[in-house]
N, C-alpha and C. Protein backbone atom coordinates (compact mmCIF):
# COMPACT_ATOMS: atom_id res chain seq x y z
N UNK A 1 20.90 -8.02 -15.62
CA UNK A 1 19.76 -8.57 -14.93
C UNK A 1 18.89 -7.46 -14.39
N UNK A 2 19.37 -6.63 -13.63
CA UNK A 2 18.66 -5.42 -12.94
C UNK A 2 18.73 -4.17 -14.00
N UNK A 3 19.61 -4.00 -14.97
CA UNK A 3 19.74 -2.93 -15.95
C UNK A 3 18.12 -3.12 -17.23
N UNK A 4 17.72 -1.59 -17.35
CA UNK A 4 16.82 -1.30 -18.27
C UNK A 4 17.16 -0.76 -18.64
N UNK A 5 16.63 0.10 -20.05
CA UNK A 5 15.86 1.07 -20.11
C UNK A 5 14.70 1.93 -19.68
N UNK A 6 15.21 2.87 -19.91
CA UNK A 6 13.64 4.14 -19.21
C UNK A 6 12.81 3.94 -20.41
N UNK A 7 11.78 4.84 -19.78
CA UNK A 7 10.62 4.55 -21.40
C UNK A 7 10.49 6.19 -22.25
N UNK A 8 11.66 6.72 -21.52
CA UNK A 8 11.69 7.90 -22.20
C UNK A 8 13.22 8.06 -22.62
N UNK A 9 12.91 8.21 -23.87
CA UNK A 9 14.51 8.20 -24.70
C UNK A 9 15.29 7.29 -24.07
N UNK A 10 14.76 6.17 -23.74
CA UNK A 10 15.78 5.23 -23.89
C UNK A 10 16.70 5.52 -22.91
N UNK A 11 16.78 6.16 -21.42
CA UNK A 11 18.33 6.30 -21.06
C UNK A 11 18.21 4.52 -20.04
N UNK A 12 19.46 4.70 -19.72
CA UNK A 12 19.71 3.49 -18.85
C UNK A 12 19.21 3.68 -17.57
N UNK A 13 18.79 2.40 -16.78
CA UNK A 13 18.35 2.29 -15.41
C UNK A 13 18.82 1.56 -14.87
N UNK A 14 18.97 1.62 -13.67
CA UNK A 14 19.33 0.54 -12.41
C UNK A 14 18.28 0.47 -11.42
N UNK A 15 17.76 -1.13 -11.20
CA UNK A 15 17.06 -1.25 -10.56
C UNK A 15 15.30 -0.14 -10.45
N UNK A 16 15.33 -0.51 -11.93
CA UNK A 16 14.28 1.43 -11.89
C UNK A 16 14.19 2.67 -11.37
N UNK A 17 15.61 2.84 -10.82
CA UNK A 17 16.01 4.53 -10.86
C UNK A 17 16.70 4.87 -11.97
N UNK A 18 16.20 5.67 -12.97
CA UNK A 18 16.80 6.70 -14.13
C UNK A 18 17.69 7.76 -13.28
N UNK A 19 18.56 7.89 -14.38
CA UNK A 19 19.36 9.15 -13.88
C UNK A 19 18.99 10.71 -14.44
N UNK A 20 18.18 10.74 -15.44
CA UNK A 20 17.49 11.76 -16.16
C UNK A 20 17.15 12.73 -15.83
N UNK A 21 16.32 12.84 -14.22
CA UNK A 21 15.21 13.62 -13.50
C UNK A 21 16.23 13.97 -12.18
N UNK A 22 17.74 13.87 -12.04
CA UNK A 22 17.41 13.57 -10.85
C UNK A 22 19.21 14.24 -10.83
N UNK A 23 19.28 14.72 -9.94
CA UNK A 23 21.33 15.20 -9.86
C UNK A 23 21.62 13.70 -9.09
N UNK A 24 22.91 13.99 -9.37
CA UNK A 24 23.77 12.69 -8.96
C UNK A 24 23.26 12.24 -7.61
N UNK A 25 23.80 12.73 -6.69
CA UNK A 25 23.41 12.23 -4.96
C UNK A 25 21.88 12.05 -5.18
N UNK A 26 21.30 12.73 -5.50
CA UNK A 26 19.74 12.06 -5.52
C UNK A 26 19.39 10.83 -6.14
N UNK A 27 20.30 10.42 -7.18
CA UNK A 27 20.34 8.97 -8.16
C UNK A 27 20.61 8.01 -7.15
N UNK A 28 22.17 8.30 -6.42
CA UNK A 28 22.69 7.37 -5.69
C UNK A 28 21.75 6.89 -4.69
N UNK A 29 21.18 8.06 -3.88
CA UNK A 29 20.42 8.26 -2.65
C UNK A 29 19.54 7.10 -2.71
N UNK A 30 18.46 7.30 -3.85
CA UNK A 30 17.52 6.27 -4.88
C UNK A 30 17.94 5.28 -4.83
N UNK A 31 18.36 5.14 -5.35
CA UNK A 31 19.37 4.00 -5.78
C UNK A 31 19.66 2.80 -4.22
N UNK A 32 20.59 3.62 -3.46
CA UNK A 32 20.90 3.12 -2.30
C UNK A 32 19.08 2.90 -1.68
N UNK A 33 18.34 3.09 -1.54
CA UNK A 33 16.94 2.64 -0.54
C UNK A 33 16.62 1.59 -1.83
N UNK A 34 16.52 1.39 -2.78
CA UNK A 34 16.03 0.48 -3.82
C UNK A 34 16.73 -0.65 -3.44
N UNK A 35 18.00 -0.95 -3.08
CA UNK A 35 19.03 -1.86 -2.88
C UNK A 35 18.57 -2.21 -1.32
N UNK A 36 18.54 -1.45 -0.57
CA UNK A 36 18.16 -1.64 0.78
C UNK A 36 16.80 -2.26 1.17
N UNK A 37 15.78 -1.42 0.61
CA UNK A 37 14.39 -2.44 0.01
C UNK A 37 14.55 -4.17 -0.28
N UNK A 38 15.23 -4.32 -1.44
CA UNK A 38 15.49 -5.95 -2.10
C UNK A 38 16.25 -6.42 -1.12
N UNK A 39 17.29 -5.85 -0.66
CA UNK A 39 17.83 -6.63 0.95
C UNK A 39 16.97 -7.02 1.85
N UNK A 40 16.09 -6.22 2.47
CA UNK A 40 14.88 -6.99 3.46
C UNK A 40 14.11 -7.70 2.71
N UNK A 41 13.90 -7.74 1.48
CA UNK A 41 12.84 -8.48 1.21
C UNK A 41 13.35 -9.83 0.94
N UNK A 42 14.47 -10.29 0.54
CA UNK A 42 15.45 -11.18 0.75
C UNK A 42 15.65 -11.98 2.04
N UNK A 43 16.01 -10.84 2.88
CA UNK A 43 16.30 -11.57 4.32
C UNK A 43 14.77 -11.99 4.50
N UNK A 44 14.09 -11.57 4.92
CA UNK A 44 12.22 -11.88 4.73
C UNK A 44 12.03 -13.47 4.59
N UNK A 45 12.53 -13.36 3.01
CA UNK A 45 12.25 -14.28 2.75
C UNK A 45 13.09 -15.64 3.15
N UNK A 46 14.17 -15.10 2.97
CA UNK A 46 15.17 -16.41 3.73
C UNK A 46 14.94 -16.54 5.21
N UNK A 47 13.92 -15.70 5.73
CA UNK A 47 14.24 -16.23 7.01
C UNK A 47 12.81 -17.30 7.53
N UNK A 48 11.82 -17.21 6.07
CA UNK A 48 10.99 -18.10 6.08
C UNK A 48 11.24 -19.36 5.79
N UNK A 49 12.37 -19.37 4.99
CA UNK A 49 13.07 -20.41 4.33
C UNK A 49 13.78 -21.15 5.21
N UNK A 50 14.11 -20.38 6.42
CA UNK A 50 15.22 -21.29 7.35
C UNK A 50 14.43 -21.56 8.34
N UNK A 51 12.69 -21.04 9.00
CA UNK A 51 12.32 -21.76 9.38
C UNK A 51 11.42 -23.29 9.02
N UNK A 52 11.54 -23.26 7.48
CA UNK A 52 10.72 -24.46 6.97
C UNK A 52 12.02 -25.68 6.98
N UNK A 53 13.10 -25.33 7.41
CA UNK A 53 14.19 -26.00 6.99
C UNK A 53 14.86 -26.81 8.24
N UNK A 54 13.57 -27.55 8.64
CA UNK A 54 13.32 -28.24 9.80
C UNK A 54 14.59 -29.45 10.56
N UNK A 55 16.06 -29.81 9.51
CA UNK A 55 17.32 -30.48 10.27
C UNK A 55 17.79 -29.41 10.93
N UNK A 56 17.56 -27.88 11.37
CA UNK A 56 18.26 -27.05 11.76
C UNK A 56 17.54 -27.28 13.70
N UNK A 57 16.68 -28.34 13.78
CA UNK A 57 15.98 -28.73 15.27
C UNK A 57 17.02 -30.22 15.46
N UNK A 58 17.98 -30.29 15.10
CA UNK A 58 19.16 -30.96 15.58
C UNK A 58 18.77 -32.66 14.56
N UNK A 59 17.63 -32.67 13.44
CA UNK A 59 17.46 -34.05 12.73
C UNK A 59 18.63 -34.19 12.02
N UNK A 60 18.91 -35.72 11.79
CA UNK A 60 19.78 -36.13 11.41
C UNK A 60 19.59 -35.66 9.57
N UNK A 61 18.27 -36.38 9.16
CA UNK A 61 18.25 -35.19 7.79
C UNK A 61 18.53 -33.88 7.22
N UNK A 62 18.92 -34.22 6.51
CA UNK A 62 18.63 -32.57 5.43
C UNK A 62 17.30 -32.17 5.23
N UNK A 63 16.57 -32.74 4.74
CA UNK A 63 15.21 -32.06 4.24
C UNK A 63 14.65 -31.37 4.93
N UNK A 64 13.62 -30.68 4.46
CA UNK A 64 12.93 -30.01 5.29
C UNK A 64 11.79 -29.79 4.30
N UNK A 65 10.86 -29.00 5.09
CA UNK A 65 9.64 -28.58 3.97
C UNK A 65 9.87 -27.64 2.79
N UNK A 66 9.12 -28.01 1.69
CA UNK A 66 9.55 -26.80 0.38
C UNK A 66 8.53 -25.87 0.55
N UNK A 67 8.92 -24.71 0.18
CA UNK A 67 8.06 -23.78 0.09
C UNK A 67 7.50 -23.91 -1.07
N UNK A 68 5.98 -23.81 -1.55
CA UNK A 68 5.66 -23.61 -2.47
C UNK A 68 4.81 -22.84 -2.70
N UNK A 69 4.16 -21.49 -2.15
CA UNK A 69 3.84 -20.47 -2.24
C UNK A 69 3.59 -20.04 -0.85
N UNK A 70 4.18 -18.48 -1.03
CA UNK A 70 3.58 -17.77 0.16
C UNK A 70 2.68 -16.41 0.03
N UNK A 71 2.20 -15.83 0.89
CA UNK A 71 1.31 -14.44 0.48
C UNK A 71 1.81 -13.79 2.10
N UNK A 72 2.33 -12.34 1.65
CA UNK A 72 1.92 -11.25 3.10
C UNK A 72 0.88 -10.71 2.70
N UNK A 73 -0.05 -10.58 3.90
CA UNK A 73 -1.05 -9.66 3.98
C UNK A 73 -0.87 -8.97 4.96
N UNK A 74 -1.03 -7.53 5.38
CA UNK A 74 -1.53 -6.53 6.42
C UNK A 74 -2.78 -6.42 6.80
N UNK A 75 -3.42 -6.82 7.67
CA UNK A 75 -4.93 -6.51 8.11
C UNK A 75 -4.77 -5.01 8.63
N UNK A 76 -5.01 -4.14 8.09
CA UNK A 76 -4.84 -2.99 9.10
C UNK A 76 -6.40 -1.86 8.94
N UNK A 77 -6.93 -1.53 10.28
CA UNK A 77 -8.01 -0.84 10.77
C UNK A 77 -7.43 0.55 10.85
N UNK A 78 -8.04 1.32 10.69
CA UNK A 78 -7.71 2.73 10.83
C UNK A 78 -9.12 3.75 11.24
N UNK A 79 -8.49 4.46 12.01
CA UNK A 79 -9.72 5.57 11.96
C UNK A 79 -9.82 6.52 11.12
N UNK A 80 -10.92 7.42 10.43
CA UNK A 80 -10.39 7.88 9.68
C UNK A 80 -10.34 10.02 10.98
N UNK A 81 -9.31 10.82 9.66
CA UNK A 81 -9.36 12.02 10.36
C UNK A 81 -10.57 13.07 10.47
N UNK A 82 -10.63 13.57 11.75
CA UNK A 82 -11.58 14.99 11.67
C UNK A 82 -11.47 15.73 10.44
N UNK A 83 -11.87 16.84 10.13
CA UNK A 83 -11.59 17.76 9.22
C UNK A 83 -10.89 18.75 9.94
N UNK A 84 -10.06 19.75 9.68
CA UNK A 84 -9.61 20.58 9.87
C UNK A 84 -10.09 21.52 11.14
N UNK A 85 -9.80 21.99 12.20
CA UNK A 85 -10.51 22.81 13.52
C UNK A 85 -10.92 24.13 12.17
N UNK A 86 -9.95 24.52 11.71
CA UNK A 86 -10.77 25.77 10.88
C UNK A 86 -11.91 25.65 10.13
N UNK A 87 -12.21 24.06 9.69
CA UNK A 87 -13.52 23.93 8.70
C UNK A 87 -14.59 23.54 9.80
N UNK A 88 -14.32 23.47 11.15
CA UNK A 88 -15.49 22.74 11.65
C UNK A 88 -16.75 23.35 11.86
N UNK A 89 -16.48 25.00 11.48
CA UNK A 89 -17.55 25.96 11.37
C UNK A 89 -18.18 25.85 10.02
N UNK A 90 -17.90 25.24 9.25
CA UNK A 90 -18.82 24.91 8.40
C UNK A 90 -20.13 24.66 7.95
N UNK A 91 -21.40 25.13 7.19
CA UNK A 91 -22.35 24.12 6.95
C UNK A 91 -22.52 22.35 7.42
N UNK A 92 -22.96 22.08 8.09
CA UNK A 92 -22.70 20.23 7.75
C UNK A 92 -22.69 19.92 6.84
N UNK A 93 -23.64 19.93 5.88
CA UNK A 93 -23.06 19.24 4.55
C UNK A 93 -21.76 19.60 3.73
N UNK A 94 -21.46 20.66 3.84
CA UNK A 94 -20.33 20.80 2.95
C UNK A 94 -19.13 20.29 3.92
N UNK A 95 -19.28 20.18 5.47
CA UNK A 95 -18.63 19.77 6.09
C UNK A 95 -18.31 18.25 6.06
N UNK A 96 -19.11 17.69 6.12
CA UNK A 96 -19.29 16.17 5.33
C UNK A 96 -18.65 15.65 3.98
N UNK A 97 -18.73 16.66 3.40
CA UNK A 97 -18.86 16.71 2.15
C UNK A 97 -16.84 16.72 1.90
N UNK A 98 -16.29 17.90 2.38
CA UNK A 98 -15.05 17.62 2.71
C UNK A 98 -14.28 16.58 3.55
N UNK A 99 -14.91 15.98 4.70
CA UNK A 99 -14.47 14.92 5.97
C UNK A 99 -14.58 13.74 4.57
N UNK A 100 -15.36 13.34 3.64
CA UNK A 100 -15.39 12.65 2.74
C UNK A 100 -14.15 12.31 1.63
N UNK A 101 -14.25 13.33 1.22
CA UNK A 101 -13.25 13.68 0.31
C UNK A 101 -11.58 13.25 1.01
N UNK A 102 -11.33 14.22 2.27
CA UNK A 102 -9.83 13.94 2.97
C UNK A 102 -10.24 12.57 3.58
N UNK A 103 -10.98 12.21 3.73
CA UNK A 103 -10.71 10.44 3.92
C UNK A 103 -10.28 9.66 3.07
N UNK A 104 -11.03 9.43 1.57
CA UNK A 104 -10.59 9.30 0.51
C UNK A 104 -8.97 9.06 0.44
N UNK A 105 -8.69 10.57 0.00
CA UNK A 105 -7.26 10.88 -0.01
C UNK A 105 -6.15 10.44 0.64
N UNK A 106 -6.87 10.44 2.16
CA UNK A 106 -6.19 9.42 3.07
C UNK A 106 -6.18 8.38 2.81
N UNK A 107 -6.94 7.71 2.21
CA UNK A 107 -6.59 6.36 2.13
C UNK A 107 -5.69 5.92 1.10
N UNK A 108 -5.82 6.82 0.65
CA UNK A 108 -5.19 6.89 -1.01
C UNK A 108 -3.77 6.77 -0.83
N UNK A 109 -3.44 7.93 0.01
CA UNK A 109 -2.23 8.15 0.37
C UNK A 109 -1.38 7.05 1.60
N UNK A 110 -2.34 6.64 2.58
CA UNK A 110 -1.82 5.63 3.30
C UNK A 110 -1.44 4.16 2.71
N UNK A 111 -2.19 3.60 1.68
CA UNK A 111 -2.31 2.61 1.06
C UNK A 111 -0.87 2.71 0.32
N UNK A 112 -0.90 3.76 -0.41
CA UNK A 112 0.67 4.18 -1.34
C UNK A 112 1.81 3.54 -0.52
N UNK A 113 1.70 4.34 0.40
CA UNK A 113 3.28 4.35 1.80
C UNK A 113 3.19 3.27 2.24
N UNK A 114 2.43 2.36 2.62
CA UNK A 114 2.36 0.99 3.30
C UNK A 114 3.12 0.00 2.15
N UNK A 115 2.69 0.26 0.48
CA UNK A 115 3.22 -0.49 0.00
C UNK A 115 4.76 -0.10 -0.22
N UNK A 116 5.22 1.07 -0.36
CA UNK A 116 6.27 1.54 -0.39
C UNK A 116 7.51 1.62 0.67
N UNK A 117 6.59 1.20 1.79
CA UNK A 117 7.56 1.24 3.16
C UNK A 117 7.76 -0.01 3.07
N UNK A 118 6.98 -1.41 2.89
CA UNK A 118 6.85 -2.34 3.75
C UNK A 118 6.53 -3.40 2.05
N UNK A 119 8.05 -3.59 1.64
CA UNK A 119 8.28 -4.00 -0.02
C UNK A 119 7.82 -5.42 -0.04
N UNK A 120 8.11 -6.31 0.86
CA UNK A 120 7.14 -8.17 1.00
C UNK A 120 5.74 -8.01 0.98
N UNK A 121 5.13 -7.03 1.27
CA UNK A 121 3.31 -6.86 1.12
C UNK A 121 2.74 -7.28 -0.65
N UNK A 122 2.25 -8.60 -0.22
CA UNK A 122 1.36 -8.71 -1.24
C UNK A 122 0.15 -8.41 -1.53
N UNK A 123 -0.65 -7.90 -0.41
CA UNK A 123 -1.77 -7.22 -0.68
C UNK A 123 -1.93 -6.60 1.14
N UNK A 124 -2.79 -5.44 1.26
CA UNK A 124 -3.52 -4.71 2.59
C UNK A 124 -4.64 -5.21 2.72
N UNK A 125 -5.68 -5.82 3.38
CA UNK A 125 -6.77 -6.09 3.85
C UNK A 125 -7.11 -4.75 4.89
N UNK A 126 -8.18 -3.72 4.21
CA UNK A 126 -7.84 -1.92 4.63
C UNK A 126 -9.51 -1.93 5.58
N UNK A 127 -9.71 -1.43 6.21
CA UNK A 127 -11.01 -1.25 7.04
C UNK A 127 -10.75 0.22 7.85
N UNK A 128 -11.82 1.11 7.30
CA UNK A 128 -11.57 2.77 7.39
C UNK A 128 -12.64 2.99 8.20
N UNK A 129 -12.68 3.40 9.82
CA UNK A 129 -13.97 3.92 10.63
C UNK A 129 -14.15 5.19 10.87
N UNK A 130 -14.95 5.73 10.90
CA UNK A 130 -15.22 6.80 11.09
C UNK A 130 -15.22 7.54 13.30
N UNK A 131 -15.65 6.30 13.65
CA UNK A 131 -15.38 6.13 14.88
C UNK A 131 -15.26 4.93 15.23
N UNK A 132 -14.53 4.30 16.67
CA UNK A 132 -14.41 2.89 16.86
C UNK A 132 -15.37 1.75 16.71
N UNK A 133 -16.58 2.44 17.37
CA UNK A 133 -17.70 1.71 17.77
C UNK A 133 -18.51 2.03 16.63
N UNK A 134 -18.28 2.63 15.62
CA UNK A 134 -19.35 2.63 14.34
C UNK A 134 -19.13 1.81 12.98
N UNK A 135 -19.78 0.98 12.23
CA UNK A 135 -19.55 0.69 11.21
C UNK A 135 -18.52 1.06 10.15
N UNK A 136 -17.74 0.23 9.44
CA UNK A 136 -16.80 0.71 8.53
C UNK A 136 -17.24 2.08 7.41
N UNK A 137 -16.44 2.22 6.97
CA UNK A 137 -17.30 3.50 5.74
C UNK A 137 -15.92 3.25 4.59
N UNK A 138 -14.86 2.36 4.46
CA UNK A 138 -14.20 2.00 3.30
C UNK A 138 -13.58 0.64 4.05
N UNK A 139 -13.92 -0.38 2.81
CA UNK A 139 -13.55 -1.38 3.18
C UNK A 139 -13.17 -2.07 1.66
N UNK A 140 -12.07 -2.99 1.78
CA UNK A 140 -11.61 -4.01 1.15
C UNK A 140 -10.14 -4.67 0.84
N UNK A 141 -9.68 -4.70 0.14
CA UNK A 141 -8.18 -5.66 0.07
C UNK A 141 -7.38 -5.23 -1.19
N UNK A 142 -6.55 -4.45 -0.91
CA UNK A 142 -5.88 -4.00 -1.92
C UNK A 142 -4.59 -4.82 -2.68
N UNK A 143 -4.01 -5.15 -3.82
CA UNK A 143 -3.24 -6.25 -4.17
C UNK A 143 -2.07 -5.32 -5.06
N UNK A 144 -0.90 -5.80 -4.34
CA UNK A 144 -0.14 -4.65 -5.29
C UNK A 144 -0.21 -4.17 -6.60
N UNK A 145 -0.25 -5.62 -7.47
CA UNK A 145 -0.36 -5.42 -8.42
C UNK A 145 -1.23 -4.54 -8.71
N UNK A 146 -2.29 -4.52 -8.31
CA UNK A 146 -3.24 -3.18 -8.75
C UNK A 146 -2.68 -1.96 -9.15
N UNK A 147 -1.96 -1.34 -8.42
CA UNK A 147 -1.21 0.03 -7.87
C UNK A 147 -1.01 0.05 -9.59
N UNK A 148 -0.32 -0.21 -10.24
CA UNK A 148 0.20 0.19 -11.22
C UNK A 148 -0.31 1.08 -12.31
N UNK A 149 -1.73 0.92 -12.20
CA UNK A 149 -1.89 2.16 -13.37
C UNK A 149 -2.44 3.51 -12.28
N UNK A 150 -2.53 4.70 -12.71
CA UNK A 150 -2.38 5.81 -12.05
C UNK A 150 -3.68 6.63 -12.62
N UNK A 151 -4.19 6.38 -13.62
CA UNK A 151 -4.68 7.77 -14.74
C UNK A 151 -6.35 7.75 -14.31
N UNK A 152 -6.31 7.55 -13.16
CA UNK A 152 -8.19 8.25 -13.00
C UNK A 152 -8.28 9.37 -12.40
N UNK A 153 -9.55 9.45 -12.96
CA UNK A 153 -10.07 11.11 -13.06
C UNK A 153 -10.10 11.45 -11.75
N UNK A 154 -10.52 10.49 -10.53
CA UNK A 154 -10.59 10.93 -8.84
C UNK A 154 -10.49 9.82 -8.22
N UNK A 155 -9.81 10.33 -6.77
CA UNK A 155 -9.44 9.45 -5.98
C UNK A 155 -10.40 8.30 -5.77
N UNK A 156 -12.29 8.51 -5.78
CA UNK A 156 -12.59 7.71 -5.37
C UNK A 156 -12.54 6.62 -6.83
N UNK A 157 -12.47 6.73 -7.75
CA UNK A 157 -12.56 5.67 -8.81
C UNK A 157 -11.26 4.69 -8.53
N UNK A 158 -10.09 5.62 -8.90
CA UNK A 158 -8.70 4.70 -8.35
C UNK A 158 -8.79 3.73 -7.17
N UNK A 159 -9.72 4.68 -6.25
CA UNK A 159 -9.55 3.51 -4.65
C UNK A 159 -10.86 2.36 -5.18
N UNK A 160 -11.51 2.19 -6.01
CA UNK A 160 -12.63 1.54 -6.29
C UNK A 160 -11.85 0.42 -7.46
N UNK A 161 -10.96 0.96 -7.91
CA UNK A 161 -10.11 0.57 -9.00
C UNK A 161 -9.33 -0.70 -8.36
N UNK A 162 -8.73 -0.13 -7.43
CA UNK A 162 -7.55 -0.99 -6.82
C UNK A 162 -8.19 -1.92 -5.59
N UNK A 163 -9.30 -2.22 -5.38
CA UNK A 163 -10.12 -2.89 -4.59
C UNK A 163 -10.85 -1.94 -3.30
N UNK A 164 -11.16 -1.09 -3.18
CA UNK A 164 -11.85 -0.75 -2.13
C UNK A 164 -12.72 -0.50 -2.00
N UNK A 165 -13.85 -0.76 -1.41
CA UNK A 165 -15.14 -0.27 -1.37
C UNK A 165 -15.68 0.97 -0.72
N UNK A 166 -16.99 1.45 -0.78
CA UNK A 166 -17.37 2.70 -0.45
C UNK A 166 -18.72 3.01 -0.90
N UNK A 167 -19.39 3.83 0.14
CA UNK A 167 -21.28 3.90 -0.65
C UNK A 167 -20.74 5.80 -0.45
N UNK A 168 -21.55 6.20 -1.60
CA UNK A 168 -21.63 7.65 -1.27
C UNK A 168 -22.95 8.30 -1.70
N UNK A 169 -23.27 8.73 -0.79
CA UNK A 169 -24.78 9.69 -1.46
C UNK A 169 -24.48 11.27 -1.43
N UNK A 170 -24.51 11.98 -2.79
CA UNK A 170 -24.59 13.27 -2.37
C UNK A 170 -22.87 13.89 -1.94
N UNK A 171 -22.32 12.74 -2.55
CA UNK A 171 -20.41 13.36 -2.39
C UNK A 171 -20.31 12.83 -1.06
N UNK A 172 -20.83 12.47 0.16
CA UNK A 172 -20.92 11.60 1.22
C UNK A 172 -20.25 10.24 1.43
N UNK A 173 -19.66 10.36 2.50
CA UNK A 173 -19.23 8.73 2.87
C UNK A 173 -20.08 8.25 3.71
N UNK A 174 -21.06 7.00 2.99
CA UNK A 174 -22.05 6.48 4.01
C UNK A 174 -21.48 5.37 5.09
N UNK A 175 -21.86 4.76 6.03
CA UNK A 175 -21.86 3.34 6.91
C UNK A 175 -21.80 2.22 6.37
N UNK A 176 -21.12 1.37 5.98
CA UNK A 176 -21.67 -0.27 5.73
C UNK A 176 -22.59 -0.74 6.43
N UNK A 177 -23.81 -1.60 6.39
CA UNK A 177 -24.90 -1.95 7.38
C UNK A 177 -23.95 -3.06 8.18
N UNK A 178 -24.23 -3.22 9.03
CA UNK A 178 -23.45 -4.28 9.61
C UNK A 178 -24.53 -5.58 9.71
N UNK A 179 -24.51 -6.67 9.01
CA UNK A 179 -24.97 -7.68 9.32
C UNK A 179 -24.99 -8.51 9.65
């Protein structure tokens, strides 16, 4: 059920850790958080299951409500980071020009780990500020399924790829107007 193949020479997998790339304790290691992962997402789910499972409020019935679809979402706001104290002597534009770019990346990279930490997420609903009180500057809803292909040329296409929005003029991260 959980056994594959890899897509390289064929070796065997568990739970999609190969043993190929990797010394033993690092397989197991793998291995063991992959198992630990499908455990919460299990309990997760059964524990949605036992609250729809409404004779457990002392009714004389069995029944209870069926589940017939659910969705997690994360709404999560973020600020985004300064640039570096060493770049802040910079030109502005090229200073911009980088604060752009490591936002990007950041998001790139936060979006990754959220789905990787937190395995029941069916999609992030992502909103990136530059300061509290200012308009967004990346916004939209990322769906796991997206994640899966990898092969663009730059971060901002992938994050445009996988649902996120963004205006840029000039390598720039502009404001959303707020309307």
């Amino acid at each position: 059920m959980m056994l594959g193949r890899s897509r390289k020479r064929g070796r065997p997998t568990f739970l999609g850790v190969t043993s190929d790339t990797m010394s033993l304790p690092e397989f197991f290691t793998n291995l063991a958080s992959r198992i630990s992962d499908f455990y919460k997402a299990h309990v997760f789910w059964r524990k949605i299951q036992r609250a729809l499972a409404l004779n457990q409020r002392g009714e004389v019935r069995s029944d209870g409500l069926q589940m017939t679809a659910a969705k997690t979402t994360l709404r999560i706001d973020w600020l985004a980071r300064e640039i570096h104290p060493w770049d802040r002597d910079l030109p502005p534009e090229r200073a911009e020009r980088l604060f752009s770019q490591q936002c990007l990346d950041d998001a790139n990279a936060a979006i990754s780990r959220l789905f990787a930490e937190i395995p029941v997420l069916d999609s992030i609903e992502v909103r990136v500020r530059r300061d509290i009180s200012r308009p967004p500057i990346l916004v939209g809803t990322v769906y796991r399924d997206s994640l899966t292909t990898n092969d663009y040329a730059s971060t901002g296409m992938r994050l445009r790829a996988i649902g996120l929005s963004f205006r840029m003029s000039n390598l720039c991260l502009e404001e959303f107007e707020v309307i």
